[in-house]
Protein backbone atom coordinates (compact mmCIF):
# COMPACT_ATOMS: atom_id res chain seq x y z
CA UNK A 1 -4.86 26.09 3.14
CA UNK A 2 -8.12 25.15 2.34
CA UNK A 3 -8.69 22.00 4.38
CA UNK A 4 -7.01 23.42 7.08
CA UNK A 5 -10.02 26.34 6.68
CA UNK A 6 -11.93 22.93 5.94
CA UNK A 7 -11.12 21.77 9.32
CA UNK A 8 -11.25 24.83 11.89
CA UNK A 9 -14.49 25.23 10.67
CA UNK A 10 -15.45 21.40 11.54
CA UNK A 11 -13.63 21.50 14.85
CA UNK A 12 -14.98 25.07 16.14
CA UNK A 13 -17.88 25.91 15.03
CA UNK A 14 -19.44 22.23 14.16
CA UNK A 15 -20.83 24.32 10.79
CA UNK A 16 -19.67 22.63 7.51
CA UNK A 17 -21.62 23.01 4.38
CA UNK A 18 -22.44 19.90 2.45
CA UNK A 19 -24.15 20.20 -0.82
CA UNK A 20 -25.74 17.16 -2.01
CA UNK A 21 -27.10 16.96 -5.68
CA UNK A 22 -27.05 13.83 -8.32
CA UNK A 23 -23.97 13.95 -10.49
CA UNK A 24 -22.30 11.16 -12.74
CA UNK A 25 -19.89 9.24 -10.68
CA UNK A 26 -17.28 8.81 -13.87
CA UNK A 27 -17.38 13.05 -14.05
CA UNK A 28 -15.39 13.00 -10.68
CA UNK A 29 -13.55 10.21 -10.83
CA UNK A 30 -11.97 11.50 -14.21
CA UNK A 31 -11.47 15.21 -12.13
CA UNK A 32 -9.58 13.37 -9.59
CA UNK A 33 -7.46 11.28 -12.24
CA UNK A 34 -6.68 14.58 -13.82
CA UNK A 35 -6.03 16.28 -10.71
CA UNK A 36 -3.75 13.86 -9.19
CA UNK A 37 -1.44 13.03 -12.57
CA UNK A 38 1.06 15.73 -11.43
CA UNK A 39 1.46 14.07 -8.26
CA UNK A 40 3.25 11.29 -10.07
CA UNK A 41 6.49 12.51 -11.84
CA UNK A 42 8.85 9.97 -11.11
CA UNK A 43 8.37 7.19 -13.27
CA UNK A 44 9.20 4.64 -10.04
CA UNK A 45 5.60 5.03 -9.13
CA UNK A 46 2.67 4.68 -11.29
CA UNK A 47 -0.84 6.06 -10.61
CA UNK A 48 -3.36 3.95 -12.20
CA UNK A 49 -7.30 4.63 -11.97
CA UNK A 50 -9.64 1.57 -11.87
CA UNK A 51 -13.09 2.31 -13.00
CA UNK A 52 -15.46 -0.32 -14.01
CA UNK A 53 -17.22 0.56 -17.80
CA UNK A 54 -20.53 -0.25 -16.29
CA UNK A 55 -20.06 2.45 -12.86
CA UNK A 56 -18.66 5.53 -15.46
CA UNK A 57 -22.60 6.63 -16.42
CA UNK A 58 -23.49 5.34 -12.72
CA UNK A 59 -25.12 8.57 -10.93
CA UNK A 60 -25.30 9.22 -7.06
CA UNK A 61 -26.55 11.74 -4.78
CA UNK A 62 -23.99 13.56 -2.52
CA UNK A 63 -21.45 16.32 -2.66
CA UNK A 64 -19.17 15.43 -5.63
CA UNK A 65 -16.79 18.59 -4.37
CA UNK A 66 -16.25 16.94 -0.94
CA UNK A 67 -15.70 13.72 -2.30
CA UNK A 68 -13.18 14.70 -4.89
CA UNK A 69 -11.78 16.66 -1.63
CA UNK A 70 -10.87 13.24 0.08
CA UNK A 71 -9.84 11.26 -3.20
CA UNK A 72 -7.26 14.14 -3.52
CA UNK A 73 -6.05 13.76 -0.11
CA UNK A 74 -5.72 10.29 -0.20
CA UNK A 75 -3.93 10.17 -3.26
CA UNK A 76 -1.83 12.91 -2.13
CA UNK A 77 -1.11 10.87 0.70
CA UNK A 78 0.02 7.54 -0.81
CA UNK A 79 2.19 9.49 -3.37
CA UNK A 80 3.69 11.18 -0.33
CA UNK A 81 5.00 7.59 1.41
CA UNK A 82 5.66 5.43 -1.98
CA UNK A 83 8.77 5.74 -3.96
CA UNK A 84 8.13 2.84 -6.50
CA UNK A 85 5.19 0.90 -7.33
CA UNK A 86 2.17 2.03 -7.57
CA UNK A 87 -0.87 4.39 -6.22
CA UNK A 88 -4.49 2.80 -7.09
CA UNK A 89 -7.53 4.36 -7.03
CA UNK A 90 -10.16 1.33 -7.45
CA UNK A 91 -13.74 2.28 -7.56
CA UNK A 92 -16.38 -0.70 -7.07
CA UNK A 93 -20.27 -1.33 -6.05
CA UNK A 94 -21.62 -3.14 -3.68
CA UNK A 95 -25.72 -2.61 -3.95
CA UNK A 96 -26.81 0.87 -2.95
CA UNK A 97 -23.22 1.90 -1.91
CA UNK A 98 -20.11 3.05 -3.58
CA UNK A 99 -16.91 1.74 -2.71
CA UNK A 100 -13.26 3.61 -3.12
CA UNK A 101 -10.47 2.51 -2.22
CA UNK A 102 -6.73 4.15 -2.58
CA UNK A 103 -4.24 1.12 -2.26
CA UNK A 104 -0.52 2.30 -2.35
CA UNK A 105 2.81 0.54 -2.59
CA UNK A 106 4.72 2.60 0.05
CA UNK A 107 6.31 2.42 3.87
CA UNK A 108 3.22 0.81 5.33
CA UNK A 109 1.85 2.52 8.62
CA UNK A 110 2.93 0.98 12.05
CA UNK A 111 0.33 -0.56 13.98
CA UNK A 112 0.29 1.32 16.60
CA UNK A 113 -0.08 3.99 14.51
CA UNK A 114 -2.88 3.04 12.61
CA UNK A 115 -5.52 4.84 14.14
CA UNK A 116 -3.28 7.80 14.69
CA UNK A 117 -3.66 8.54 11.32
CA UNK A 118 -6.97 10.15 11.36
CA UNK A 119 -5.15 12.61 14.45
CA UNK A 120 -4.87 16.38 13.12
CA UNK A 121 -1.32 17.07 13.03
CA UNK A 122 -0.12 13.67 13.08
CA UNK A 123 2.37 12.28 10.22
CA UNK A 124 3.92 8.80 10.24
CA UNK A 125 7.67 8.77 10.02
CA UNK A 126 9.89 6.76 8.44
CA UNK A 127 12.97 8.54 8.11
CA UNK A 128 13.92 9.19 4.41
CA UNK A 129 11.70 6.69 2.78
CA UNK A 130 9.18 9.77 2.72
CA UNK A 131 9.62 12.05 -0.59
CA UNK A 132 7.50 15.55 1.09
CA UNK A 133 5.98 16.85 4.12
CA UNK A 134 2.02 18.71 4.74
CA UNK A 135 0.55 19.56 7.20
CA UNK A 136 -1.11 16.29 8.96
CA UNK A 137 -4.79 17.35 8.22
CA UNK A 138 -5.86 15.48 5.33
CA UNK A 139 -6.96 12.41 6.59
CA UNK A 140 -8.33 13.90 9.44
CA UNK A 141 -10.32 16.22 6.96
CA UNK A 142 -11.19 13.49 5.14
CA UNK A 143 -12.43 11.27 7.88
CA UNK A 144 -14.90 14.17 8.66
CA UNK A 145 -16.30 14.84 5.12
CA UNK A 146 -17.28 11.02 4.64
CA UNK A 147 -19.11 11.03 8.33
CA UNK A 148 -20.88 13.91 7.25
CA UNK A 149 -21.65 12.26 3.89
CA UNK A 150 -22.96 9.32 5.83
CA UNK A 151 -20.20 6.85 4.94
CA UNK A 152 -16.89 5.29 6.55
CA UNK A 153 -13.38 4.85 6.17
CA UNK A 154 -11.21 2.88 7.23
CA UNK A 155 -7.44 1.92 7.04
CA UNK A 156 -5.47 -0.94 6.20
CA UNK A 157 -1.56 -1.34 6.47
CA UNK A 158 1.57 -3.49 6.25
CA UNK A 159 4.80 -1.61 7.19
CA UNK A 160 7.20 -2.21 4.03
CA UNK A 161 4.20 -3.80 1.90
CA UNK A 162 1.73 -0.50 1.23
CA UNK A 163 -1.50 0.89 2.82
CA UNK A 164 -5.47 0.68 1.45
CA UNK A 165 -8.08 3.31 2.52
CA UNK A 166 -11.26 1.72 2.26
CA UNK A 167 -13.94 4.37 1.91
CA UNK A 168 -17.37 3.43 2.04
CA UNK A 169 -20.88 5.75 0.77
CA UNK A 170 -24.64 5.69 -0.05
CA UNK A 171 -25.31 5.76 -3.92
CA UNK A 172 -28.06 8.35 -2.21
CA UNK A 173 -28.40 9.13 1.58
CA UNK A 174 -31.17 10.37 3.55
CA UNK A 175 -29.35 12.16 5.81
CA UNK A 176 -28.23 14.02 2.99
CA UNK A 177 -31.77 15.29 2.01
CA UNK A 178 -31.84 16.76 5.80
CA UNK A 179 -28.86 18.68 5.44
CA UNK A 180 -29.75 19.92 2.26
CA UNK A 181 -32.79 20.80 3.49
CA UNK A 182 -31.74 22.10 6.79
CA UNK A 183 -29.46 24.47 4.19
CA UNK A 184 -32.50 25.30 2.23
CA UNK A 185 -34.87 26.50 4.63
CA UNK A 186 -32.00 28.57 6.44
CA UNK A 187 -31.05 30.54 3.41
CA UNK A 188 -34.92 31.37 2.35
CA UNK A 189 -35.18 28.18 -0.40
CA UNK A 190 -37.79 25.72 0.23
């Protein structure tokens, strides 16, 4: 309910609060492990975190709500289309920007239908390969949050052989600072 709140309020009114501040990058990376675990109860598919020793203590500026918002999505996603294998979160670095991806085991997206992904309302079928249904807004959501957090995301799929989101963001950004600002000045802070 709350991304599709999430969403109406991207789509009509263009008004979606982002609220930047420095945070620990293993703090939400650890939420999302936690948060996704029960997403997992068949033992056919394992969900496995990958988080480099040296990136737990690493600490960016952005909204660590919104960005545990889309790990939970995708996640969600991938444990919606695999029935055995696995669902990976990897988390790398590549200079000033962070790198997730969520790499999955499952039906693979058609390619014609890869870019159809990010469409509100639109779910890839696959007959009864798929364990659960939602409502077709979380990567649509998701694409949003990580333009408005200055970043990217992309997809990559094999039918039958799995699908990797590929999400891409600043360590800091300076768009950021002007939203937060923007926020700032609007509510009286300064």
């Amino acid at each position: 309910m709350n991304d599709l709140l999430d969403l109406s309020m991207i789509i009509g009114s263009g008004r979606f609060h982002i609220y930047p501040r420095w945070f620990f990058l293993g703090d939400i990376i650890s939420t999302v492990e936690e948060d996704c675990s029960h997403m997992f109860p068949d033992p056919e598919v394992r969900f496995r975190v990958e988080l480099p020793e040296e990136l737990e203590k690493l600490k960016m500026r952005s909204d660590p709500v919104r960005i545990r918002q889309v790990l939970v999505n995708l996640v969600d996603n991938a444990s919606k289309y695999t029935i055995r294998g696995y669902v990976d979160l990897i988390v790398m670095r590549d200079g000033d920007r962070l790198i997730l991806e969520v790499r999955d085991t499952g039906i693979g997206i058609a390619p014609e239908n890869i870019e159809r992904v990010f469409e509100p309302f639109f779910q890839e079928s696959s007959g009864t390969d798929r364990k659960s249904t939602g409502t077709g807004i979380g990567l649509t959501l998701s694409r949003e949050i990580i333009k408005r957090l200055d970043g990217s995301i992309e997809v990559r799929s094999v039918q039958g052989e799995g699908t990797v989101f590929h999400v891409n963001l600043p360590l800091e950004s300076s768009e950021l600072d002007m939203v937060e600002n923007l926020f700032s000045e609007s509510h009286g802070g300064g």
